[in-house]
Protein backbone atom coordinates (compact mmCIF):
# COMPACT_ATOMS: atom_id res chain seq x y z
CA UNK A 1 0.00 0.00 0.00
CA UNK A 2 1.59 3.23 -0.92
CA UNK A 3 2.11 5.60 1.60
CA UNK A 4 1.05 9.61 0.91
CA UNK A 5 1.64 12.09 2.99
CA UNK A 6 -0.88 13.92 5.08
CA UNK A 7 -1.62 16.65 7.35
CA UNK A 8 -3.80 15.99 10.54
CA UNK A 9 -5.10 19.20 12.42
CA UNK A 10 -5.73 18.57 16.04
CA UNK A 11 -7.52 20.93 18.56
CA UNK A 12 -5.13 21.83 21.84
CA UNK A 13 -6.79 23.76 24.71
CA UNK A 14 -4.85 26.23 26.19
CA UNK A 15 -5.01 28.41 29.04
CA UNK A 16 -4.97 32.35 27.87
CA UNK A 17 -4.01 34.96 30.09
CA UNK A 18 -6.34 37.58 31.08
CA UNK A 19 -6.46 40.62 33.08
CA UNK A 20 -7.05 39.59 36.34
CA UNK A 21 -4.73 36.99 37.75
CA UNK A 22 -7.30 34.72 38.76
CA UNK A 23 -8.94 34.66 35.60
CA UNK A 24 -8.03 32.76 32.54
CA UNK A 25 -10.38 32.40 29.40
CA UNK A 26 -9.84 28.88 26.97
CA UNK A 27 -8.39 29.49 24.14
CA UNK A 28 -8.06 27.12 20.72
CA UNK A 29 -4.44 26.65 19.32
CA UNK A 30 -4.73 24.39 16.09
CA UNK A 31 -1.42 22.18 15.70
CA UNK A 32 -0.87 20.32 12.45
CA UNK A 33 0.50 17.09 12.34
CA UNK A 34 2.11 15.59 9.52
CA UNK A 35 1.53 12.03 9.13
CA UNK A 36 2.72 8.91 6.74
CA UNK A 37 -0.40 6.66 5.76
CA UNK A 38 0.14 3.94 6.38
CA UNK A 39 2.01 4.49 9.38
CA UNK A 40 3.95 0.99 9.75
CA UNK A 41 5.65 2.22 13.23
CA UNK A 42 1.98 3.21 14.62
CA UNK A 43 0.11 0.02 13.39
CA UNK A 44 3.12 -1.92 15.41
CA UNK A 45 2.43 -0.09 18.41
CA UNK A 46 -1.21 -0.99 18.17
CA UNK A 47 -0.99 -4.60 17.41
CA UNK A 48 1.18 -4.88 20.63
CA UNK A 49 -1.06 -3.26 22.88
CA UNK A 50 -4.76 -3.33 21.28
CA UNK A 51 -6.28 -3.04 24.77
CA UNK A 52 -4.18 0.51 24.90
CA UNK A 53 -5.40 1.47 21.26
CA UNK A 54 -7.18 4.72 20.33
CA UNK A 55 -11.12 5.56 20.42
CA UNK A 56 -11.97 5.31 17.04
CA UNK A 57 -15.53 6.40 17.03
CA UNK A 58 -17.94 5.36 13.89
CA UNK A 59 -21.56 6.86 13.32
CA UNK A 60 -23.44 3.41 11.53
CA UNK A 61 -25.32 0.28 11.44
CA UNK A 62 -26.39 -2.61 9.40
CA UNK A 63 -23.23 -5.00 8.30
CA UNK A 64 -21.18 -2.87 5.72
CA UNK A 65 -18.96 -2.57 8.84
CA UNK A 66 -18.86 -6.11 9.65
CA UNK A 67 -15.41 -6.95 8.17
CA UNK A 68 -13.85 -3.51 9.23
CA UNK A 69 -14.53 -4.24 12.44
CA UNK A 70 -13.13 -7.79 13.09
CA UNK A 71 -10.11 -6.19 11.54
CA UNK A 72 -10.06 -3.51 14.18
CA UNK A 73 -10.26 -5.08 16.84
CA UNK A 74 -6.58 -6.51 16.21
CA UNK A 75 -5.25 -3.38 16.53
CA UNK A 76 -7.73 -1.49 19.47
CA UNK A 77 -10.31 -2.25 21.94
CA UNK A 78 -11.35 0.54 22.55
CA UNK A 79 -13.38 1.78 19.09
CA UNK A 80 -17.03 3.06 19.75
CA UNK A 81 -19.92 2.34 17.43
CA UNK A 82 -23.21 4.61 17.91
CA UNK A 83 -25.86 2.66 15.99
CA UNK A 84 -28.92 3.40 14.65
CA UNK A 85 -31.78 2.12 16.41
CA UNK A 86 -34.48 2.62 13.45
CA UNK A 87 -34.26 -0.55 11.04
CA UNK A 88 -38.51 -1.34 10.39
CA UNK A 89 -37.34 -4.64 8.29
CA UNK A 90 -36.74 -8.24 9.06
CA UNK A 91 -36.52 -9.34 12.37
CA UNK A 92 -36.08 -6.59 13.99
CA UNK A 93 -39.47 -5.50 12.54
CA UNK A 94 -41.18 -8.28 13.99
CA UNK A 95 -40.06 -7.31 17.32
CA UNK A 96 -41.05 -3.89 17.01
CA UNK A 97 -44.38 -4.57 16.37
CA UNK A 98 -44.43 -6.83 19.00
CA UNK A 99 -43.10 -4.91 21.73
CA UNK A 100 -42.86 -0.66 21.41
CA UNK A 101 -39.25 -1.07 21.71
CA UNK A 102 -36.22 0.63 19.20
CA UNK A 103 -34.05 -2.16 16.72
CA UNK A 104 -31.68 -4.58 17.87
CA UNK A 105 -30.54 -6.43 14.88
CA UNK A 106 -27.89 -3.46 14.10
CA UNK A 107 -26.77 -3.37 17.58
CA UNK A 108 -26.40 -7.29 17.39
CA UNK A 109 -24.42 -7.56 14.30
CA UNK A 110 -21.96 -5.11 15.80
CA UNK A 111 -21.60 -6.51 19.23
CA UNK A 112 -21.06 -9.82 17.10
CA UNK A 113 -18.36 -8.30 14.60
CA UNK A 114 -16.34 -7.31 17.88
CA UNK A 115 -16.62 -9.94 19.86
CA UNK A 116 -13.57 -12.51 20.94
CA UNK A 117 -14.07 -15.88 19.80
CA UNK A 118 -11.14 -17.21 20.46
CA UNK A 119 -9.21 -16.34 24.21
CA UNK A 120 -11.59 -14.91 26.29
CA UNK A 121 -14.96 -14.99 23.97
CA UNK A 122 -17.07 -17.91 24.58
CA UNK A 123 -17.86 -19.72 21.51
CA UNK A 124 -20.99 -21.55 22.38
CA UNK A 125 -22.61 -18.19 23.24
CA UNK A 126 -21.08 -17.01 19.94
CA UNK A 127 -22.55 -19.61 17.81
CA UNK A 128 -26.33 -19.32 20.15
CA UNK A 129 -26.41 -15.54 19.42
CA UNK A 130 -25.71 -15.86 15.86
CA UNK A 131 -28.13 -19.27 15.09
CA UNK A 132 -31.24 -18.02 13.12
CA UNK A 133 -34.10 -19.78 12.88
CA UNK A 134 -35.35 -21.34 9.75
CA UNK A 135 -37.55 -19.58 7.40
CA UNK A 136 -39.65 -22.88 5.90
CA UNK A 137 -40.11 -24.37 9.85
CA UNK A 138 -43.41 -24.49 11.49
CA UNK A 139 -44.42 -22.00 13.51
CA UNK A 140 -45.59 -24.09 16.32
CA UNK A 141 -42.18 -26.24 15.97
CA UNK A 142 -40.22 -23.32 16.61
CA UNK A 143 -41.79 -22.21 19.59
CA UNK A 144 -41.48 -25.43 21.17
CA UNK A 145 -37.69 -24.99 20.08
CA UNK A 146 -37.40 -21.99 21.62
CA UNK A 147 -38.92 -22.81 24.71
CA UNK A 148 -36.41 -25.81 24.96
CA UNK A 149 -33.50 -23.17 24.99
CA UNK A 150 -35.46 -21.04 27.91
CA UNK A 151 -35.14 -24.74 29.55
CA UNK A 152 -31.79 -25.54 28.70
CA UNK A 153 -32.04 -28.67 26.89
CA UNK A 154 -31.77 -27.63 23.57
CA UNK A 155 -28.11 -29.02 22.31
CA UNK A 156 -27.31 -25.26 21.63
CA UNK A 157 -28.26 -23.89 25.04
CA UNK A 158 -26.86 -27.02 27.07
CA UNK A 159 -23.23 -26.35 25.36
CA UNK A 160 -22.91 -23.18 26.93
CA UNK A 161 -20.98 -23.73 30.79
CA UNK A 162 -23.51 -23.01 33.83
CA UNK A 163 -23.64 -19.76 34.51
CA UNK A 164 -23.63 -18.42 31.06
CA UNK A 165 -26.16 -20.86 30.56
CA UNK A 166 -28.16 -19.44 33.38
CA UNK A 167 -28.48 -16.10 32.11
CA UNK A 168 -28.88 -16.63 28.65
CA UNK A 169 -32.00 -18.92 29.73
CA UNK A 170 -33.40 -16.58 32.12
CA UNK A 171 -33.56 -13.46 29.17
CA UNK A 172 -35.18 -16.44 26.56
CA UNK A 173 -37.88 -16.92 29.53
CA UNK A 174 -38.49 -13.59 29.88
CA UNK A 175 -38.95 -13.60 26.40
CA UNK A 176 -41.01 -16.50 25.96
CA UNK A 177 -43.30 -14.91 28.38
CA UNK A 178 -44.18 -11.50 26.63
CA UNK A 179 -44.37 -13.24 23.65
CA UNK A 180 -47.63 -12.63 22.00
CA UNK A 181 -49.38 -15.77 20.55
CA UNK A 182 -49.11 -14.66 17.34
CA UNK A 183 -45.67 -13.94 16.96
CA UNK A 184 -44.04 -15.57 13.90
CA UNK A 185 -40.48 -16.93 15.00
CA UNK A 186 -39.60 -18.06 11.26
CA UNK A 187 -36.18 -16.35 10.63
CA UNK A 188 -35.80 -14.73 14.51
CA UNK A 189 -32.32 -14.67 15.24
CA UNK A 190 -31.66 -16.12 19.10
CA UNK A 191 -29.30 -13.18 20.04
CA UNK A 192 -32.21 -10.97 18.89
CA UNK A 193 -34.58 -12.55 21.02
CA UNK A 194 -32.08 -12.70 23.90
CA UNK A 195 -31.74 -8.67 23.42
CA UNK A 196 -35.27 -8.52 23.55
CA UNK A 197 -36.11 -10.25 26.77
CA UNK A 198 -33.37 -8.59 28.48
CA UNK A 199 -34.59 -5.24 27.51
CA UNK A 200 -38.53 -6.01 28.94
CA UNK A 201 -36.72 -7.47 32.27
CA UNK A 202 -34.30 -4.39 32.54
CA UNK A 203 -37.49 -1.63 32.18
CA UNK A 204 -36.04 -0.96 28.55
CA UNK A 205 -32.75 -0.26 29.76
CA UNK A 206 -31.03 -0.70 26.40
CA UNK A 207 -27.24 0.05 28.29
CA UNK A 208 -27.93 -2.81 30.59
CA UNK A 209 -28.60 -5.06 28.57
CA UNK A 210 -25.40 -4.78 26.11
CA UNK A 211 -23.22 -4.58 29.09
CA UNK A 212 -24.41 -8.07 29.73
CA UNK A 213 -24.27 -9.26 26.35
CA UNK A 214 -21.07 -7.64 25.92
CA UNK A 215 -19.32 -9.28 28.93
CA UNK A 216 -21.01 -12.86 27.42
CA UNK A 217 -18.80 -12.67 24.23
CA UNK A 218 -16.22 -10.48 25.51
CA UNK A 219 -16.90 -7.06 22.96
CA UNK A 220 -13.42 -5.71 21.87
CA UNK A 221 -15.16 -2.32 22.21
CA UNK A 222 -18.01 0.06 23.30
CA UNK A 223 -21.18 -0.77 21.32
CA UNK A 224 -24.89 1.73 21.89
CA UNK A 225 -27.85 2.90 19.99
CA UNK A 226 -26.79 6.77 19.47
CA UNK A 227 -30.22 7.23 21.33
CA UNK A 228 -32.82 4.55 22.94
CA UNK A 229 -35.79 6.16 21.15
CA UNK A 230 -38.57 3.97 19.53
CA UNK A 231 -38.71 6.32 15.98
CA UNK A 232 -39.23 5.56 12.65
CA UNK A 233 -37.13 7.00 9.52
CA UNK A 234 -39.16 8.97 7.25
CA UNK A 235 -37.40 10.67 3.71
CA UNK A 236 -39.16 13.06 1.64
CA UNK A 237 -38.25 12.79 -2.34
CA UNK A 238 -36.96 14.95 -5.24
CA UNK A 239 -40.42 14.21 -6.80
CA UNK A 240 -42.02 15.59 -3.24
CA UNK A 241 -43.21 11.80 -2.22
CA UNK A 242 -42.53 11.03 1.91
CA UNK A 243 -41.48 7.31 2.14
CA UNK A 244 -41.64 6.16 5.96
CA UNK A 245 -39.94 3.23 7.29
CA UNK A 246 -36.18 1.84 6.45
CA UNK A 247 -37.35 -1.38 5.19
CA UNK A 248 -39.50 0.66 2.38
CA UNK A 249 -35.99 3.07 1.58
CA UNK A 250 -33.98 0.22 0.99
CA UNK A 251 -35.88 -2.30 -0.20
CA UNK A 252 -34.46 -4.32 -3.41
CA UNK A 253 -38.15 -4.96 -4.57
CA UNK A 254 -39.40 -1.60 -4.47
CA UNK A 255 -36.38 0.91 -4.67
CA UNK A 256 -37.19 4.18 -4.24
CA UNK A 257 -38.10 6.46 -7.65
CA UNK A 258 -36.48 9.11 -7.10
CA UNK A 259 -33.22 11.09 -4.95
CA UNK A 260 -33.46 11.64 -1.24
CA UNK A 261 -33.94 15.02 -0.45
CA UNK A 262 -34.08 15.19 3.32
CA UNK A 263 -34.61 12.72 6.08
CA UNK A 264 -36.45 12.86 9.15
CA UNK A 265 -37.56 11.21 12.59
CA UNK A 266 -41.29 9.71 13.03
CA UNK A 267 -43.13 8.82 15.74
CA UNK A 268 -44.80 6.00 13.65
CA UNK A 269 -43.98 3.53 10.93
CA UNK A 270 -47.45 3.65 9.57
CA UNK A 271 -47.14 7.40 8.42
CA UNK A 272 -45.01 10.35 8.86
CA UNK A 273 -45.75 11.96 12.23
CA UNK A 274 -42.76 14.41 12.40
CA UNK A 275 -41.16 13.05 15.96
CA UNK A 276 -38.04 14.96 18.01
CA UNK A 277 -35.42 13.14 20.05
CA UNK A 278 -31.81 13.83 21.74
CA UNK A 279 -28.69 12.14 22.58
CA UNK A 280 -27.90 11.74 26.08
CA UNK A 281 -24.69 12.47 28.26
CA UNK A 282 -23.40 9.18 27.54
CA UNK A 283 -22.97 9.46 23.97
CA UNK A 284 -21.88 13.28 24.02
CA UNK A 285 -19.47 12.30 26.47
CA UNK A 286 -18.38 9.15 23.98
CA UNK A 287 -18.14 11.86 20.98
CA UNK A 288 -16.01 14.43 22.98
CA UNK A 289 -13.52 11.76 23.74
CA UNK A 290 -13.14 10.30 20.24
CA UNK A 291 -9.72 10.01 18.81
CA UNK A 292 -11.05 10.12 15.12
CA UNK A 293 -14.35 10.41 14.13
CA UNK A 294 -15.66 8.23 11.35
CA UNK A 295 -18.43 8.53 8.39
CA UNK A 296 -18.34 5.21 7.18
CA UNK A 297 -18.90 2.91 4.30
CA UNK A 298 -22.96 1.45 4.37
CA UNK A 299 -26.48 2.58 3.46
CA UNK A 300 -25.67 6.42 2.84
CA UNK A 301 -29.00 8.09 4.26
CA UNK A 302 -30.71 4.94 6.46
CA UNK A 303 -27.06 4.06 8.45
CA UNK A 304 -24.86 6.91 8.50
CA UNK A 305 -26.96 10.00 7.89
CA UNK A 306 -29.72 8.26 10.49
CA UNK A 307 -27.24 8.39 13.40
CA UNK A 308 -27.07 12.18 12.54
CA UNK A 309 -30.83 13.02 13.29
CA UNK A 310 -31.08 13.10 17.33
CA UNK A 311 -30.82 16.28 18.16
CA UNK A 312 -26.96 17.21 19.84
CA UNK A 313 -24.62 15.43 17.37
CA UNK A 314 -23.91 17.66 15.46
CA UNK A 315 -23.11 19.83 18.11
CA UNK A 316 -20.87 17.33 19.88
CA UNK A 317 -19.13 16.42 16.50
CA UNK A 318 -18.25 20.15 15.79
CA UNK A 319 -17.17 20.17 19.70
CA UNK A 320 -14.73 17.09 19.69
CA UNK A 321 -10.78 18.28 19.08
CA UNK A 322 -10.03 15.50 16.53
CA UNK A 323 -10.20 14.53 13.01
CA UNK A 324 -13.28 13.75 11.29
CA UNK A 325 -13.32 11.46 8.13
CA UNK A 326 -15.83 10.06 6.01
CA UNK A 327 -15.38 7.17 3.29
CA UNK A 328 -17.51 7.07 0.51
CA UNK A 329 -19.00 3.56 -0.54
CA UNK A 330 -17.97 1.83 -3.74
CA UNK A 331 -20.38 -0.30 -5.23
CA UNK A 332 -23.52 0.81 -5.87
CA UNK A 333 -26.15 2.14 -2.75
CA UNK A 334 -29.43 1.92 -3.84
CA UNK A 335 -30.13 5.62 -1.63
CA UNK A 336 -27.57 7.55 -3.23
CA UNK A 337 -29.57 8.36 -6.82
CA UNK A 338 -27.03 10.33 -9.15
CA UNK A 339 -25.18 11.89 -6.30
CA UNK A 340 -21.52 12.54 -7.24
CA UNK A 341 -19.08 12.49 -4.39
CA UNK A 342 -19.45 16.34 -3.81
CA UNK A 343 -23.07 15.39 -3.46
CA UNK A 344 -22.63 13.21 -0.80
CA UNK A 345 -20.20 15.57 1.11
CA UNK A 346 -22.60 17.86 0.73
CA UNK A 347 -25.52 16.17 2.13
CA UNK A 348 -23.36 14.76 5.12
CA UNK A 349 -22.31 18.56 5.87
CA UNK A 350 -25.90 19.73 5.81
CA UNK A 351 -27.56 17.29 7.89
CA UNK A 352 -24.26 18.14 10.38
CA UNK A 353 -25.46 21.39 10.09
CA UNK A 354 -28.93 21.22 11.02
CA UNK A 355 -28.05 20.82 14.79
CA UNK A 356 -26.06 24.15 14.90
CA UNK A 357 -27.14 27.54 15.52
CA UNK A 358 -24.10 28.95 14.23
CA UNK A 359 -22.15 28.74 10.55
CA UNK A 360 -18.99 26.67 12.37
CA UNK A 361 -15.86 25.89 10.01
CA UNK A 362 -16.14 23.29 7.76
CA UNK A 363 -12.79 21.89 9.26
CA UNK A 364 -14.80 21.29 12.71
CA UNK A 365 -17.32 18.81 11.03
CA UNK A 366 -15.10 17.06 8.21
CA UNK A 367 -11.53 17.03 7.69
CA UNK A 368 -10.63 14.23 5.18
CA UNK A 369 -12.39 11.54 2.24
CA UNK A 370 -10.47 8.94 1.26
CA UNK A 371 -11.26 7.66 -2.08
CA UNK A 372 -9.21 5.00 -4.14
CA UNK A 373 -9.74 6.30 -7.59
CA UNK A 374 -8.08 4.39 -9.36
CA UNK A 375 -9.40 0.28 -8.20
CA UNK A 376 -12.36 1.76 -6.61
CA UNK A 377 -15.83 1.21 -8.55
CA UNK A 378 -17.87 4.57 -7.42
CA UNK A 379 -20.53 4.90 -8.88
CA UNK A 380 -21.12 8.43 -8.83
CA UNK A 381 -18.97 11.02 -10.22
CA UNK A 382 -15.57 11.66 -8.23
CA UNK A 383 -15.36 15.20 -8.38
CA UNK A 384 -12.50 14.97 -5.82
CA UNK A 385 -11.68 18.92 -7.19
CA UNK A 386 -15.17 20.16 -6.23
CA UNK A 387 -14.65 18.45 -2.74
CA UNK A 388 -11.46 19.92 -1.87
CA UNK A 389 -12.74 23.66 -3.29
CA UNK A 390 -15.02 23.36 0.21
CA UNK A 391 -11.59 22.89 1.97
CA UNK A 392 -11.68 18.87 2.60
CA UNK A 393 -8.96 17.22 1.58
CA UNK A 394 -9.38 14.08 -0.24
CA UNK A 395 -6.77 11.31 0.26
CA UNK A 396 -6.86 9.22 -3.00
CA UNK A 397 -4.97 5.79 -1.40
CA UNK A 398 -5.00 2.37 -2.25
CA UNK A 399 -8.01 1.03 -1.11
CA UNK A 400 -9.19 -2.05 -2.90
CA UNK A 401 -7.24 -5.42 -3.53
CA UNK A 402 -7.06 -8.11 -5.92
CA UNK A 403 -9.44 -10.69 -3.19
CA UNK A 404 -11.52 -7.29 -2.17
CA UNK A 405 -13.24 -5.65 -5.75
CA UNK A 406 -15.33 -3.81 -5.82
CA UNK A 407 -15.63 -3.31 -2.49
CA UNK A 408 -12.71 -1.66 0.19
CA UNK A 409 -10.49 -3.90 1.48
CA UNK A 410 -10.94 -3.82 5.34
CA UNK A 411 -7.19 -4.36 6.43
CA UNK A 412 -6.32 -1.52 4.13
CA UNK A 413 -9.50 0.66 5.82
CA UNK A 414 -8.30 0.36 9.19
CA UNK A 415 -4.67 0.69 8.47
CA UNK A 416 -5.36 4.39 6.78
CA UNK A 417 -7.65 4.98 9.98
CA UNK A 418 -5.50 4.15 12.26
CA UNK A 419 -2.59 5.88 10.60
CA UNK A 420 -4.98 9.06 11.04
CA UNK A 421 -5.14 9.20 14.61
């Protein structure tokens, strides 16, 4: 992977003199860094020590991420992931309906990407959280199945040593108990259903229950909705049509007509009822103390942008003294219709914007896109000139191997992230 040179602005507080003695007002000195990505010497350091590694912080969901963060955890355990708690498809659907309660498959998928499977990771729990029920089997079959795990003598529940076992049964019970009669288990996945009870027997505690499941698998980092809010996503079109509901903006059978033009929160997935919500100390606190802050690869407008709604991230982001860097998907995504890559920046700065009262620096919100122009497959237009014109610089690095096309290699990802921080 070749390695280009570039410049990494971090924000240093400093204490300013004033005229009284006792007084001092903060003051923000901007120090540039220059920086060789990759940075062999750094990614060393890293791999020795990933338990000492930086706080990468990514804004997604849904399993673009999956690979990228397997990779990571290699090199740090301490990388945060603020989720999106709005998927309305799948299984996650099915719970919602069932129980007013915000998505868990997202959450799931991550917590599963980081987990250790090997040292301190317990693989039986692995393998029970990630076993999905079959799509063709009786409905009546699988809730006898499923009350066999809550019991412990189904072959994947008995595997797991006693007091994991314990647990794990007692948030299927919990389950099995809310569960409505009419509740269609064909395709559940366990560690969905596991999430579920626990968040019923923890009064919808959402923190409580991924510290549990976290400590179950042993999560190589810090996984949360970026709120615990029961909303809907809602877009409103080019053509002025309002599609509500993630499952109906990405769906492969019914793709949307025409471009997103903004995105919003709703109380409901049946129709748009304009909903508010805000992120909590927690996750302002997990923002302020990110190393680098990351726009990643997945569904443009219903992973990345999503996490961007609640009201205080932008803030936060334009608050937090690091870098912030977003990387464009190749391939095609099915939400981004004829949007070039200034189009995208564009959109990401905008819905950043919405959350400030004041015209902040571009250089607070979004530093650096990394592109790989020449293996990449971006479908839009790479109109890396237009880009840097609104003063972000565009690193144009190797990106995508031989095994990876089209898609980003992962190792390569996290190397250049790392390398950033």
């Amino acid at each position: 992977m070749a390695e280009p040179v570039s410049n990494v602005t971090e924000l240093a507080r400093a204490r300013a003199p004033v005229a009284e003695a006792t007084r001092a007002a903060t003051a923000v000195a901007r120090i540039t860094h220059t920086r060789r990505v990759p940075d062999s010497l750094r990614l060393a350091r890293y791999t020795r020590a990933p338990e000492l590694g930086p706080q990468i912080l990514f804004f997604s969901g849904g399993t673009a991420l999956r690979g990228t963060s397997r990779t990571l955890t290699r090199y740090t355990h301490n990388s945060v992931h603020l989720i999106t708690p709005f998927d309305s498809g799948g299984s996650s659907a099915k719970l919602r309906e069932a129980f007013p309660m915000i998505a868990v498959g997202d959450l799931r998928n991550r917590l599963m990407a980081l987990a250790d499977t090997e040292l301190q990771g317990q693989p039986e729990v692995y393998r029970l959280f990630r076993y999905r029920f079959s799509e063709q089997a009786e409905n009546d079959a699988l809730r006898q199945r499923l009350l066999d795990m809550a019991l412990g003598t189904d072959r994947l529940v008995r595997a797991i040593p006693g007091p994991l076992r314990t647990l794990i049964r007692s948030q299927l019970r919990i389950f099995c108990e809310h569960m409505p009669l009419s509740f269609d288990l064909r395709g559940a996945s366990i560690g969905n259903l596991i999430l579920a009870g626990g968040y019923i027997h923890n009064d919808r505690n959402i923190d409580a229950v991924i510290f549990l499941f976290s400590k179950l698998v042993a999560v190589r980092g810090v996984v949360r909705p970026v709120v615990n809010a029961n909303l809907h996503l809602a877009a409103e079109l080019a053509d002025g049509h309002v599609v509500v509901g993630q499952h109906n903006l990405t769906s492969k059978t019914q793709p949307i007509g025409a471009p997103i033009k903004a995105l919003q929160l709703s109380s409901t997935r049946a129709s748009l009822t304009p909903a508010r919500t805000a992120i909590d100390r927690r996750t302002e606190e997990l923002i302020a103390g990110a190393e680098l802050v990351v726009f990643p690869i997945g569904s443009f407008y219903t992973s990345v942008l999503a996490c961007l709604l609640p009201e205080g991230v932008g803030r936060a982001i334009a608050s937090a003294g690091c870098p912030k860097v977003y990387v464009p998907n190749c391939g095609r995504d099915p939400e981004q219709i004829g949007m070039s890559l200034a189009d995208s920046v564009e959109a990401l700065l905008a819905q950043l914007r919405r959350d400030l009262d004041e015209d902040v620096p571009i250089d607070r919100l979004l530093n650096f896109v990394v592109v790989d122009s020449e293996r990449g497959s971006y479908k839009g237009t790479l109109d890396i000139e237009r880009v840097e014109a609104m003063g972000v610089r565009v690193l144009d690095v190797p990106l995508v191997t031989k095994n990876s096309t089209p898609l980003l290699d992962a190792e390569h990802l996290v190397e250049l992230l790392l390398s950033l921080v």
